[in-house]
Protein backbone atom coordinates (compact mmCIF):
# COMPACT_ATOMS: atom_id res chain seq x y z
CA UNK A 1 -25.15 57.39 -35.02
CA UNK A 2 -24.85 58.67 -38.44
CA UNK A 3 -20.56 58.18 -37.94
CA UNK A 4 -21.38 54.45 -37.00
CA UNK A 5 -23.58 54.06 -39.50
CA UNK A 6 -21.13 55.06 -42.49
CA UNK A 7 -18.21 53.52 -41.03
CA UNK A 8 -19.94 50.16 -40.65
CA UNK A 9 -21.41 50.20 -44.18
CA UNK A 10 -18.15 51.40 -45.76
CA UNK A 11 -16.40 47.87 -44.52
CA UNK A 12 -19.67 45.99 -44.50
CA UNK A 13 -19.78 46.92 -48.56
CA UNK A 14 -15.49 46.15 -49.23
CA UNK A 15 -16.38 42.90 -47.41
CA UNK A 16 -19.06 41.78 -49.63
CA UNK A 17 -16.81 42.75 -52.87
CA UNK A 18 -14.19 41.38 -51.57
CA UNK A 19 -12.56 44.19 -51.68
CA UNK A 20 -9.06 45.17 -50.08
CA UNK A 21 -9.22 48.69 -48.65
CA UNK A 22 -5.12 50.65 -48.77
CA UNK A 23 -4.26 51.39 -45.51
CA UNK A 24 -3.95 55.35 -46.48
CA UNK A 25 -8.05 55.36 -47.08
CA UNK A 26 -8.87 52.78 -44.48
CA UNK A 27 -11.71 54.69 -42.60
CA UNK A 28 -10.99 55.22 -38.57
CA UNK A 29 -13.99 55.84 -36.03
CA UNK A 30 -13.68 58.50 -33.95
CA UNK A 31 -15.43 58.58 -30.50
CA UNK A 32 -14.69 61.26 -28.54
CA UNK A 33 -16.21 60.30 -25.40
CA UNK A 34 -14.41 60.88 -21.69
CA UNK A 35 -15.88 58.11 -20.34
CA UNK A 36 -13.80 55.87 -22.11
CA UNK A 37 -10.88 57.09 -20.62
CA UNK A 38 -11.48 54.35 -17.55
CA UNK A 39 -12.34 51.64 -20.26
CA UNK A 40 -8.62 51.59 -22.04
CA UNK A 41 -8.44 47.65 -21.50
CA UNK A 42 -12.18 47.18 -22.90
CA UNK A 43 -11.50 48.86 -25.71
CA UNK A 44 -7.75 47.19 -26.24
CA UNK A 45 -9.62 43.60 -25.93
CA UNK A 46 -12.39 44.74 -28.56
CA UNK A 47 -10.43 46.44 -31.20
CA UNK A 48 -6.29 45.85 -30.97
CA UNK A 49 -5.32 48.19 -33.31
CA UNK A 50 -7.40 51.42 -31.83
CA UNK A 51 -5.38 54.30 -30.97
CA UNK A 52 -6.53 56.45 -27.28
CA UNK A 53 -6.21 60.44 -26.51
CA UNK A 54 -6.36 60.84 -23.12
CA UNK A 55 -7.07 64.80 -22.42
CA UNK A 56 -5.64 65.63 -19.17
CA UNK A 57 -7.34 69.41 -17.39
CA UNK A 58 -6.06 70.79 -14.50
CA UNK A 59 -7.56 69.24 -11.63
CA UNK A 60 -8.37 72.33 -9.67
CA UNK A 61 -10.44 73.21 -12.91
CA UNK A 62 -11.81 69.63 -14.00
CA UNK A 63 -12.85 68.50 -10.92
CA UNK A 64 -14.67 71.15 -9.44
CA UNK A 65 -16.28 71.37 -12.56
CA UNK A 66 -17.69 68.14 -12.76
CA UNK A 67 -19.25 68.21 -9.28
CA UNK A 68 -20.88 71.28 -9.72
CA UNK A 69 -21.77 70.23 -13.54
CA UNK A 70 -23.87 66.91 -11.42
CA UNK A 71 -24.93 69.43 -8.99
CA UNK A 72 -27.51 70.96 -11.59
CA UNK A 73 -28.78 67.97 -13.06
CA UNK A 74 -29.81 66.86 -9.69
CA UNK A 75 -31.34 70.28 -9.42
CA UNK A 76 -33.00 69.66 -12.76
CA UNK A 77 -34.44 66.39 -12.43
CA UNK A 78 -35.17 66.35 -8.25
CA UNK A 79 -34.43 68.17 -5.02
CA UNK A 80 -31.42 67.60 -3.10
CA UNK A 81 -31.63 67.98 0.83
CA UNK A 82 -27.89 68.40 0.38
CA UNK A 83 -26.02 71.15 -2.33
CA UNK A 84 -23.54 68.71 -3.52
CA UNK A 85 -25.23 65.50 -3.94
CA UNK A 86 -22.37 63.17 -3.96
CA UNK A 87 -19.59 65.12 -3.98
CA UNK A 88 -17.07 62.97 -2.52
CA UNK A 89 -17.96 59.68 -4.91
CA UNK A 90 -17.72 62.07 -7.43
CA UNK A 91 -14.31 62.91 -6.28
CA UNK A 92 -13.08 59.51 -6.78
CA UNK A 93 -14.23 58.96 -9.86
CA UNK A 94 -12.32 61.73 -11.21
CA UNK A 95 -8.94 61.31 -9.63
CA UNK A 96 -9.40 57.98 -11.58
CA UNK A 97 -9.86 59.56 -15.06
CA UNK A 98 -5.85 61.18 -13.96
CA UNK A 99 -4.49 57.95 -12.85
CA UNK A 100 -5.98 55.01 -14.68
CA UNK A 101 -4.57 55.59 -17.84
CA UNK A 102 -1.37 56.97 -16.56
CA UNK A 103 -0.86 53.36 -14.60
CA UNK A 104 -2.24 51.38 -17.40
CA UNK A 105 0.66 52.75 -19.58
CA UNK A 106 2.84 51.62 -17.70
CA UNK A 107 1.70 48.10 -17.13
CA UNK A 108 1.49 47.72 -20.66
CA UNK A 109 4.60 48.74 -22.37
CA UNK A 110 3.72 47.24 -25.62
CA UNK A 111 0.76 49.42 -25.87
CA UNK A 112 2.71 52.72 -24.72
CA UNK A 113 2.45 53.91 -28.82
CA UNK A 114 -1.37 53.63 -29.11
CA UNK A 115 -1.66 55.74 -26.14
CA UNK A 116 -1.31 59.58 -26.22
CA UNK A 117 -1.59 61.89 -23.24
CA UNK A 118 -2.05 65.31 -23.84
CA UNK A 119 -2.59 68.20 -21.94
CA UNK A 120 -5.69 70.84 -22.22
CA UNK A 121 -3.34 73.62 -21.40
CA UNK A 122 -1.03 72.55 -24.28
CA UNK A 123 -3.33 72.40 -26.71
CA UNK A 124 -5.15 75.67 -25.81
CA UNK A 125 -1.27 77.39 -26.00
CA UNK A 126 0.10 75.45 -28.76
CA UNK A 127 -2.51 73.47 -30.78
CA UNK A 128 0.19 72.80 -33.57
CA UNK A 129 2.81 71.49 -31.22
CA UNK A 130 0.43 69.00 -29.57
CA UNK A 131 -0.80 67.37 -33.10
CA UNK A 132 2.41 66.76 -33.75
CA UNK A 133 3.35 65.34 -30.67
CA UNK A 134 0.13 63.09 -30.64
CA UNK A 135 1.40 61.66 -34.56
CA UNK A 136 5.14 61.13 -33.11
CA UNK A 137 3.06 58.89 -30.25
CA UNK A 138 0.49 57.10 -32.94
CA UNK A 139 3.57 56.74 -35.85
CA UNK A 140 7.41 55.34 -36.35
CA UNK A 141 9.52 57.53 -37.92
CA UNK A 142 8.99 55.46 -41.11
CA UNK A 143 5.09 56.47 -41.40
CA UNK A 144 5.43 60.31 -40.65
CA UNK A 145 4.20 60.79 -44.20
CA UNK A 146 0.68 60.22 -42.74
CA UNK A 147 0.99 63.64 -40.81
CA UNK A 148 -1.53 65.92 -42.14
CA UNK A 149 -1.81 67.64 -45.39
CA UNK A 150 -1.33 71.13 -45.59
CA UNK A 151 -4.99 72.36 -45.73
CA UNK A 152 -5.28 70.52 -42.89
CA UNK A 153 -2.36 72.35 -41.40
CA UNK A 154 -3.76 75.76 -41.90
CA UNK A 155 -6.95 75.19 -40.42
CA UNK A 156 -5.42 73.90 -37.43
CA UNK A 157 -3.57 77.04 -37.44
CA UNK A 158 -6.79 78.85 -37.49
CA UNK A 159 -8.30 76.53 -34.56
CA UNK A 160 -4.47 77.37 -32.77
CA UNK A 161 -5.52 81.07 -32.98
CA UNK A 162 -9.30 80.71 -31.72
CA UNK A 163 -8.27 78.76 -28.71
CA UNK A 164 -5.55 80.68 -27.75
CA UNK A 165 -8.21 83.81 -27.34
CA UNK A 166 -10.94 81.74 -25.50
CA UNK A 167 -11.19 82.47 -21.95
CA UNK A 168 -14.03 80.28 -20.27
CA UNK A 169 -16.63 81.94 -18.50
CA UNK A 170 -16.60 79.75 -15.03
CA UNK A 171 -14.85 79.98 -12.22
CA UNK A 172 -14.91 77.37 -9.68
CA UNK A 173 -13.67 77.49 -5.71
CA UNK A 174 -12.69 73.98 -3.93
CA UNK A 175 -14.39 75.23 -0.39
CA UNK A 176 -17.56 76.10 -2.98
CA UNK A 177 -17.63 73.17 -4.95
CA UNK A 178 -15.84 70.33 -2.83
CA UNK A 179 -15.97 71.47 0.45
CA UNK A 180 -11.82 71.62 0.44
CA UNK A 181 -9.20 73.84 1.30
CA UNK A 182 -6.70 74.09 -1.69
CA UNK A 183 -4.37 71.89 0.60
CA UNK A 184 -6.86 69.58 1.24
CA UNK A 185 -7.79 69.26 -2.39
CA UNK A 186 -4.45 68.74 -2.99
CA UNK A 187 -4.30 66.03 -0.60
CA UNK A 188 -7.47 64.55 -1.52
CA UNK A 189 -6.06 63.75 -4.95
CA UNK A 190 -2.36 63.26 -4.15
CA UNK A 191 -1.68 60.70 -6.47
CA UNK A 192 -3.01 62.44 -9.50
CA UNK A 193 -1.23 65.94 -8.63
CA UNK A 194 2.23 63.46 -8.40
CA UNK A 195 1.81 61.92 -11.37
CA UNK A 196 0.94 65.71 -12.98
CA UNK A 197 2.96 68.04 -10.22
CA UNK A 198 2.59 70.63 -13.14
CA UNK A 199 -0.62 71.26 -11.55
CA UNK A 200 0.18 71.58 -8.11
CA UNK A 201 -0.10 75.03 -5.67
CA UNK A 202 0.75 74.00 -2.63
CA UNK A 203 2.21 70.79 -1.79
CA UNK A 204 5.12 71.09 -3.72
């Protein structure tokens, strides 16, 4: 709230002087919010210009995660006569978040550049790498002066280092969580694991 605040009142105050704000200090809102990741068009139709990250996980850990993540707020806020409330809606909706944006980039070539996929794994491995590759995606050749200062540099060096030492503490099982073999899982969400086979164990 406080982000939406200051960004509104910083143009809400230019357009009252009159004022004409340089590209190069023109303030950007940042949402980071997953569940825009199956709005692209909305937000395309509402602001033009916006620019989209769309963080791809491994499905074997994202999905999983997300059922079982439901599974204990239904556990919180009532009593399930079944353990995974759900579970195969839920499905669907995430095999979405994988292939939504990957088929919405390619129906719409001209917005290709405001679109950047990029990968959990990579960024965990080699934060520095996927910056840059997210800045080649956003920016021509031309603009690659707008890549980020060298303060900023270092600290994403620092943030390269942290992430490369975090190991998460859950550990999910398809049979557990989505009542699935690992081929079945695979199956289940065949079209995302072909449009990502980086992710794929067994069908191959």
């Amino acid at each position: 709230c406080v982000q939406r605040h200051l960004f509104a009142h910083t143009l809400l105050h230019a357009y009252k002087r009159e004022e004409i704000i340089p590209v190069n200090t023109f303030p950007r809102y940042l949402s980071k919010n997953p569940t825009f990741t199956l709005r692209i068009d909305s937000i395309f139709d509402t602001f033009p210009d916006a620019r989209v990250i769309v963080m791809i996980r491994n499905p074997y850990h994202a999905i999983p995660s997300m059922v079982s993540y439901i599974q204990k707020c239904w556990a919180n806020f009532a009593e399930p006569v079944v353990p995974r409330p759900f579970r195969s809606e839920l499905q669907n909706m995430c095999s979405y978040h994988y292939t939504y944006p990957h088929e919405y980039r390619e129906t719409h070539p001209k917005l290709r550049n405001q679109i950047a996929i990029l990968h959990y794994e990579d960024c965990k491995s080699n934060l520095m790498d996927s910056v840059t590759h997210l800045y080649k995606t956003f920016f021509s050749e031309e603009n690659m002066e707008i890549l980020p200062d060298r303060p900023t540099m270092d600290l994403i060096e620092i943030d390269q280092i942290r992430s490369k030492n975090f190991v998460s503490s859950h550990s999910y099982s398809t049979i557990d969580t989505c009542g699935l073999t690992e081929t079945e899982f695979e199956e289940r969400h065949a079209e995302a694991f072909n449009i990502y086979p980086r992710y794929k164990k067994i069908c191959k």
